[in-house]
Protein backbone atom coordinates (compact mmCIF):
# COMPACT_ATOMS: atom_id res chain seq x y z
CA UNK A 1 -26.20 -17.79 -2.93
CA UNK A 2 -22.59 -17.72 -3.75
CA UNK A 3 -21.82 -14.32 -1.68
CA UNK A 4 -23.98 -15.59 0.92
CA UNK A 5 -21.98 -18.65 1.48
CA UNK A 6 -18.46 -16.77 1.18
CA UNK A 7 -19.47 -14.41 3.63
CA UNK A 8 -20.14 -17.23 6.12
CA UNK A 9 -16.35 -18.30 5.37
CA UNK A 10 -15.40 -14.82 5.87
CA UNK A 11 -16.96 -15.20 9.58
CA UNK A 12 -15.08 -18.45 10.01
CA UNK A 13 -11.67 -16.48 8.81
CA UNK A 14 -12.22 -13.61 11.38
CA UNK A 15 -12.94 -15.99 14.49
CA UNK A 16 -10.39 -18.69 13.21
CA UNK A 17 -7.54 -15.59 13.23
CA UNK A 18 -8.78 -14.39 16.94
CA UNK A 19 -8.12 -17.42 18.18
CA UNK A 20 -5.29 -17.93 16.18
CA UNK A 21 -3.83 -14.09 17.90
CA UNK A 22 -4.43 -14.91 21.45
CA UNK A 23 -2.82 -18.76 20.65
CA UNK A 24 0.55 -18.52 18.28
CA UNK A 25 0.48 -14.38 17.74
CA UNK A 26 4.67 -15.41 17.16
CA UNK A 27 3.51 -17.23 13.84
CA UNK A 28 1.20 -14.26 12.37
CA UNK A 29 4.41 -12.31 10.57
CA UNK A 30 3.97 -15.64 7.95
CA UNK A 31 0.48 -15.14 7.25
CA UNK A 32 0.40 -11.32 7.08
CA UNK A 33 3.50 -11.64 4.26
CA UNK A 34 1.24 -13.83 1.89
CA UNK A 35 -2.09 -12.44 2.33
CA UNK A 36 -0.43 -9.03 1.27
CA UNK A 37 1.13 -10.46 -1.34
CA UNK A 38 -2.43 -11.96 -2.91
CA UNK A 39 -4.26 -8.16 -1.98
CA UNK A 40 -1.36 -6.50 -4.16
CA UNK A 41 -2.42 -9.32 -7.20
CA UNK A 42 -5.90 -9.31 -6.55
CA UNK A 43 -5.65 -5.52 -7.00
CA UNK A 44 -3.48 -4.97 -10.07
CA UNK A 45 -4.45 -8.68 -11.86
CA UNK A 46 -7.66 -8.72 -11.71
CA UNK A 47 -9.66 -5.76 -10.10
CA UNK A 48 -7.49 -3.53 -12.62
CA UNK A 49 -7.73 -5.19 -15.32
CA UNK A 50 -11.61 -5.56 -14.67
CA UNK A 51 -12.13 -1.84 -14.34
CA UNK A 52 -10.69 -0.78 -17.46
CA UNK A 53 -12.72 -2.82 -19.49
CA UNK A 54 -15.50 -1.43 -17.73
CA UNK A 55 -14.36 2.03 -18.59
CA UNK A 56 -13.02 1.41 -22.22
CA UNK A 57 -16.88 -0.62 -22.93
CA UNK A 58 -18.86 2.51 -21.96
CA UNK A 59 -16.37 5.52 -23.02
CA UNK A 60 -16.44 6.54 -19.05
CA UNK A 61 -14.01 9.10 -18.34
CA UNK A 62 -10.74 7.42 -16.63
CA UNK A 63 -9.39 10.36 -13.79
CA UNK A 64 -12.71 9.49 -11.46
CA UNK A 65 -11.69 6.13 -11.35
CA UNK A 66 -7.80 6.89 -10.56
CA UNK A 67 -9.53 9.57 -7.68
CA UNK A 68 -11.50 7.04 -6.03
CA UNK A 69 -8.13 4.76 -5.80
CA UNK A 70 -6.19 7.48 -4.08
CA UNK A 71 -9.10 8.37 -1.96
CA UNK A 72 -9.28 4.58 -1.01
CA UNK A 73 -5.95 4.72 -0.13
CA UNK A 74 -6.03 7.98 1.94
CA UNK A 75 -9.56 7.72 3.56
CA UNK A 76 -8.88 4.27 5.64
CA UNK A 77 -5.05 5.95 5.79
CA UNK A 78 -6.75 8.50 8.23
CA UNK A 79 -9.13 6.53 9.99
CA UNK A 80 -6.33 4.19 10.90
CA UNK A 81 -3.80 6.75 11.60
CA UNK A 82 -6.35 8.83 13.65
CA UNK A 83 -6.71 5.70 16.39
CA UNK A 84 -3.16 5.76 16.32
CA UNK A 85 -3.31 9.23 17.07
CA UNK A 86 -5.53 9.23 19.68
CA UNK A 87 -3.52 6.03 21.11
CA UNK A 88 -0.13 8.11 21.06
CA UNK A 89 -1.93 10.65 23.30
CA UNK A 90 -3.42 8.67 25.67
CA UNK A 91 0.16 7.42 26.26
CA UNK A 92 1.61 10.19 26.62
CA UNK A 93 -0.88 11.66 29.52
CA UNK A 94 -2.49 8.19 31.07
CA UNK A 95 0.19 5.75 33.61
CA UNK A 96 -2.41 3.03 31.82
CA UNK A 97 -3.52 2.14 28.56
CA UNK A 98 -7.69 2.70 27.94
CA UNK A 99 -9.96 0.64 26.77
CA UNK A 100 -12.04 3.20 25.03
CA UNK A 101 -9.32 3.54 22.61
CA UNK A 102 -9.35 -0.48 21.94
CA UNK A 103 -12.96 0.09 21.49
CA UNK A 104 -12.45 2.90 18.55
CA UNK A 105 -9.84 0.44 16.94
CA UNK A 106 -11.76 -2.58 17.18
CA UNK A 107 -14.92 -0.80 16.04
CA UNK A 108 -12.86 0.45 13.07
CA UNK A 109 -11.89 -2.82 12.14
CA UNK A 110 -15.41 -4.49 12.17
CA UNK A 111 -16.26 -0.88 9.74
CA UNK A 112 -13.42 -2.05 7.68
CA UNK A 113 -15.26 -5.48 7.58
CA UNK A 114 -18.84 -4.47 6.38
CA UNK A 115 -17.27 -2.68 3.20
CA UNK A 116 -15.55 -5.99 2.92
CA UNK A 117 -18.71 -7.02 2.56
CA UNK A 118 -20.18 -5.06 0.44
CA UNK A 119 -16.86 -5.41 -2.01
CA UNK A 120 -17.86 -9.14 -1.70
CA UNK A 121 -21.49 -8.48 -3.08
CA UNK A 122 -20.43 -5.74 -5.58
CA UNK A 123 -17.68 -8.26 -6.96
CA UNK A 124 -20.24 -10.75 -7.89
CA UNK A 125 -22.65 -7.57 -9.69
CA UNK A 126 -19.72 -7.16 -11.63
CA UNK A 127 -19.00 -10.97 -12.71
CA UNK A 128 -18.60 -14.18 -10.65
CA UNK A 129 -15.41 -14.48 -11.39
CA UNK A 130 -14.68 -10.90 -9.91
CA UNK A 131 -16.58 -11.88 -6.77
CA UNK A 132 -14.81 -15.09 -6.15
CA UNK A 133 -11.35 -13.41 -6.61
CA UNK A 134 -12.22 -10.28 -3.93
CA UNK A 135 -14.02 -13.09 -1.90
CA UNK A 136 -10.84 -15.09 -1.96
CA UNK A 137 -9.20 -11.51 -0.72
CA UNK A 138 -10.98 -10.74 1.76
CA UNK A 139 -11.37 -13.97 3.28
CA UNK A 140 -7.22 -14.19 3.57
CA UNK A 141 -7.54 -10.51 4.88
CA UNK A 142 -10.25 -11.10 7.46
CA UNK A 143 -7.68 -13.63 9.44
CA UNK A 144 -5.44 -10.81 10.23
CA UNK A 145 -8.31 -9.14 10.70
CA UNK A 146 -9.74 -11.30 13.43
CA UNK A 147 -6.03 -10.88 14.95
CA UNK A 148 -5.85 -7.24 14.31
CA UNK A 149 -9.39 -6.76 16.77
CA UNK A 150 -8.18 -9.18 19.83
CA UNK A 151 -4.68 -7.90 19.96
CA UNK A 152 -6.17 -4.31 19.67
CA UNK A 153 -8.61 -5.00 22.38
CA UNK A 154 -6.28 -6.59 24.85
CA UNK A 155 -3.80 -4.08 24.74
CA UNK A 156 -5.90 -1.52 25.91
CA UNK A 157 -6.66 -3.74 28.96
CA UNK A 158 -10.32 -4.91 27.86
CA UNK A 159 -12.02 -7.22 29.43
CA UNK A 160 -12.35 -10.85 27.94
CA UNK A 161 -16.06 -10.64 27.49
CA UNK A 162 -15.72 -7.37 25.88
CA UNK A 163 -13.16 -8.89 23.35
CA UNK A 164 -15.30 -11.44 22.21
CA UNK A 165 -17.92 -9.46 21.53
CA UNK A 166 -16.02 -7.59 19.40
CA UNK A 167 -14.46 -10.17 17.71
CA UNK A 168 -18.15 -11.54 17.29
CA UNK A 169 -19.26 -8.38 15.78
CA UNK A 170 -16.16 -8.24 13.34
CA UNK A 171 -16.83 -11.18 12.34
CA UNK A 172 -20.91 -10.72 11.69
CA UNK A 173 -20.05 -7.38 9.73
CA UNK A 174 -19.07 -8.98 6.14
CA UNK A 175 -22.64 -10.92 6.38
CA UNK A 176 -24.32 -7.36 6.99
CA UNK A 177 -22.14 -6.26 4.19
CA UNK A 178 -22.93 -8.67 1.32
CA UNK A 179 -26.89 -8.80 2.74
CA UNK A 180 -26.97 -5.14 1.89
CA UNK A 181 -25.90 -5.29 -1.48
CA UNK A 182 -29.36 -7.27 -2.46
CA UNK A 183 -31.19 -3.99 -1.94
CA UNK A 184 -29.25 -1.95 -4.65
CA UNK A 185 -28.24 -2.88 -8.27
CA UNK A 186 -25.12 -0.02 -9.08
CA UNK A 187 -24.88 1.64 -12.40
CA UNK A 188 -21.72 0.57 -14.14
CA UNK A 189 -20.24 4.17 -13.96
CA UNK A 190 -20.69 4.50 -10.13
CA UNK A 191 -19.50 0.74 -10.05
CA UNK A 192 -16.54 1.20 -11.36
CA UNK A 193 -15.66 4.08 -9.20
CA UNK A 194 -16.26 1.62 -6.54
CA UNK A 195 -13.84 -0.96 -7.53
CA UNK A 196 -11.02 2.00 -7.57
CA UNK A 197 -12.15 3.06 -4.00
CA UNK A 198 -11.48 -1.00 -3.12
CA UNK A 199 -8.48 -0.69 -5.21
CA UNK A 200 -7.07 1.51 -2.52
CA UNK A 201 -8.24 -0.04 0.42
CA UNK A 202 -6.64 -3.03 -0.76
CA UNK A 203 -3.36 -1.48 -1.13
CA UNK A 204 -3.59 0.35 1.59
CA UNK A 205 -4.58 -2.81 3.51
CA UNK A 206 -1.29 -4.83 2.43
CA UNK A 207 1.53 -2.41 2.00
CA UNK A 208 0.65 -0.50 4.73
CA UNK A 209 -1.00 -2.33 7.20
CA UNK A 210 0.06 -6.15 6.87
CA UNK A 211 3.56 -5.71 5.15
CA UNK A 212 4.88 -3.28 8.11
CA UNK A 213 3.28 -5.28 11.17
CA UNK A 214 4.64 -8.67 9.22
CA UNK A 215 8.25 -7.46 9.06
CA UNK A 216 8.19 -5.04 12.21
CA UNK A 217 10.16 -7.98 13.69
CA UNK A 218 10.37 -11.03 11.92
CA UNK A 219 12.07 -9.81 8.27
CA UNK A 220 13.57 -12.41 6.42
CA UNK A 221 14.20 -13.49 2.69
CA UNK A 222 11.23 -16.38 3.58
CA UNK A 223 8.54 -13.71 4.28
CA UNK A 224 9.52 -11.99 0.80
CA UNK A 225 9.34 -14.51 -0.86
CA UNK A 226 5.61 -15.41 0.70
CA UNK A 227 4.72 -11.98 -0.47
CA UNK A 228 5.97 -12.88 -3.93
CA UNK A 229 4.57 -16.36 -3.82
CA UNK A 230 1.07 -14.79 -2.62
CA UNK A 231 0.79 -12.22 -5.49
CA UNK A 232 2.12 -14.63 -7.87
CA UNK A 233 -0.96 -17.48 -7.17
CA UNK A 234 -3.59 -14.83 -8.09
CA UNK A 235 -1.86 -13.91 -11.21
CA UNK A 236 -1.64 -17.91 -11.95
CA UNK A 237 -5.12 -17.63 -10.66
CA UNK A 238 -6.33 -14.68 -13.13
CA UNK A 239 -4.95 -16.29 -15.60
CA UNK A 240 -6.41 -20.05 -15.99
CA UNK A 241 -9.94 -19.40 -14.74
């Protein structure tokens, strides 16, 4: 029940950071700098640390594992980038922004969200205390996420009812995520090959995603120090639980 139940948080964080966008988007930059500071520790201080043991108990050969991180990293790199592609272009030729385009971005986002999902689920195959800890990640990550898929649809001129639904469907997509994960049981070697792919994602997610939006105009010593303060509770966290 435990994935279940985060999940349903998860939906709370993604509608609670919609309205949240549309309401005090001025404020976000704060938020952003912490959550990407606890995706950095929940990758290296626990996820990490996790894997290896996984790969030291069973002998498993370690350069799969370090693939599926870069691949991670690169593979939601170039769905990201190839919206922003796309968006550059319809700039360039268009007098007006399109809502298709909102529509591939937003749609990405709520893809993004159902292998949140599924990292929930996984993360509790692996331990509880694995599945808490990515739980407690994505939950702090779906916020911006929420954000992320109103701004997104607004700029490209979308209609308001079109925007909720989205939001509504980015926010139902974790759910479908962890729900799917009761069908399978994962073998520890393709597990672990998992938990680098998330490894990326996660990375990807904070230092290139939240990190850049956060300080795009609101740098300051207060927002590093969120960033530090963020990866430094899931250490503390890792550490006494």
């Amino acid at each position: 029940m435990e994935p279940i139940l985060l999940s349903l948080l998860t939906f709370i964080s993604t509608i609670l950071g919609g309205v949240f966008g549309i309401r005090n988007r001025d404020r976000l930059h704060y938020v952003m700098s912490f959550t990407a500071g606890v995706l950095l520790g929940v990758s290296f201080f626990d996820i990490l640390p996790e894997s290896i043991s996984i790969i030291t108990e069973n002998k498993f050969d370690v350069t799969p594992f370090t693939i599926m991180i870069v691949l991670g990293f690169l593979i939601f790199h170039v769905l990201e980038k190839s919206v922003a592609i796309h968006h550059a272009h319809e700039e360039e030729y268009a007098d007006h922004k399109h809502p298709t385009v909102g529509l591939v971005g937003a749609s990405g986002l709520s893809f993004h969200s159902f292998l949140d999902g599924i990292g929930i689920g996984l993360g509790f195959q692996v331990s509880t205390h694995v599945g808490l800890l990515i739980s407690l990640a994505v939950i702090a990550h779906d916020f911006s996420d929420g954000l992320n898929t109103v701004t997104i649809m607004l700029t490209h001129k979308n209609k308001a009812s079109k925007v909720y639904k989205m939001l509504l469907l980015d926010a139902i997509t974790p759910i479908l995520g962890v729900l799917s994960t009761f069908l399978f049981k994962i073998p520890q070697n393709i597990l672990v090959m998992y938990l680098g792919f998330f490894i990326g994602f996660l990375l990807y997610i904070g230092a290139s995603d939240l990190l850049p939006e956060a300080h795009s105009k609101h740098s300051s010593w207060k927002m590093l120090g969120l960033t530090i303060l963020g990866a430094a509770f899931i250490f503390t966290v890792t550490r006494f639980t």
